[in-house]
Protein backbone atom coordinates (compact mmCIF):
# COMPACT_ATOMS: atom_id res chain seq x y z
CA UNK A 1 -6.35 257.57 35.72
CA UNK A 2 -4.22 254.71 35.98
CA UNK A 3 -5.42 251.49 34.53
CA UNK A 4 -4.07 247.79 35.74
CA UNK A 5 -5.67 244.59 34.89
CA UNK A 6 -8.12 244.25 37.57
CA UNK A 7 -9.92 240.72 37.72
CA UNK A 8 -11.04 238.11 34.68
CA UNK A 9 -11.47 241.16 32.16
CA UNK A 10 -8.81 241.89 29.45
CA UNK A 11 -7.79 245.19 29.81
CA UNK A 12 -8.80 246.72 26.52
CA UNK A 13 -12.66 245.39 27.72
CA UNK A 14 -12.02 247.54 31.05
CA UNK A 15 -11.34 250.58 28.80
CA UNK A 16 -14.03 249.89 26.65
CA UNK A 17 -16.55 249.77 29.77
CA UNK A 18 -14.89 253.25 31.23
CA UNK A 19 -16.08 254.71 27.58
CA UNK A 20 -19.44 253.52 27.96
CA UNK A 21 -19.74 254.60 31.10
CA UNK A 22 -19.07 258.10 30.24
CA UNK A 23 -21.05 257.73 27.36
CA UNK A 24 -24.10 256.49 29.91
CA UNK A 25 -22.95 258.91 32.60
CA UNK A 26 -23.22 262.03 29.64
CA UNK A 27 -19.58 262.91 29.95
CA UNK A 28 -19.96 262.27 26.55
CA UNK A 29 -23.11 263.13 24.95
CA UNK A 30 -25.24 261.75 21.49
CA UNK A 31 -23.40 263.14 18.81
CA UNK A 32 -20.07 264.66 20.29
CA UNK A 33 -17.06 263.52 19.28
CA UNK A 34 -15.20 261.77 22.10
CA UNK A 35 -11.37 261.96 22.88
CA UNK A 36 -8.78 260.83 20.46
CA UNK A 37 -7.05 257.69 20.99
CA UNK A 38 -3.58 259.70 21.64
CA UNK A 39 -6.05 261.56 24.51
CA UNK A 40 -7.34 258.32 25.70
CA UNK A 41 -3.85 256.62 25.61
CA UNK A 42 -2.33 259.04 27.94
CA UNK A 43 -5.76 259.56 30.19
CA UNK A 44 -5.40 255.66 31.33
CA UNK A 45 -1.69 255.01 31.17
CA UNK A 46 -2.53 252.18 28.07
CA UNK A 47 -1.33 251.15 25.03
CA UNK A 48 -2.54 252.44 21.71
CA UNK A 49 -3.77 249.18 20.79
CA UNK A 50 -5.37 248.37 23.69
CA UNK A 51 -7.48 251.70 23.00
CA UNK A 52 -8.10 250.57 19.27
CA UNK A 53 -8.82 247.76 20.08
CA UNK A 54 -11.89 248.71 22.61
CA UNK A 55 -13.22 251.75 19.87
CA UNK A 56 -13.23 248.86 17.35
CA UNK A 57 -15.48 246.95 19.62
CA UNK A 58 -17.75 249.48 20.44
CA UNK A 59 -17.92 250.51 16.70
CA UNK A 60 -18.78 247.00 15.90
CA UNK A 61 -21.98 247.33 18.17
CA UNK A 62 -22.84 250.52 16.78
CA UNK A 63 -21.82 252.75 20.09
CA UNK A 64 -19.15 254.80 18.34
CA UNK A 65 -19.14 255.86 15.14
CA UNK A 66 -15.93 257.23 13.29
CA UNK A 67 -15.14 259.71 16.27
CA UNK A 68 -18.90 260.05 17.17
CA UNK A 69 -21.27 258.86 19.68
CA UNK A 70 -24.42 257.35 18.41
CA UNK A 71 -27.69 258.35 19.74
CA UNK A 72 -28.87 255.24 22.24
């Protein structure tokens, strides 16, 4: 998947919605660990930091968890 900037929303908060979709969708279930950033990073054609950037967010809220997906 490609990713460009697509409306009002920075791009690492379009990456960070794509991971909670899959986390939603079950792509990624409670408890699994989900791709590394180097995985993600290639997967949508972004930065590194843009990745960080969106797992440090989503850690912040308690969605990710050192590599892990929280039960929700």
């Amino acid at each position: 998947m490609f990713m460009t900037l697509q409306g009002p929303k920075a791009l690492y908060e379009q990456v960070k919605i794509i991971i909670m979709d899959r986390i939603q969708s079950g792509e990624y279930p409670p408890d699994s660990r989900i791709p590394s950033e180097n995985q993600l990073v290639k997967e949508l054609s972004v930065s590194r930091m843009t990745v960080n950037r969106a797992l440090r967010e989503l850690a912040l809220y308690c969605i990710v968890k050192h590599g892990t997906i929280r039960e929700s």
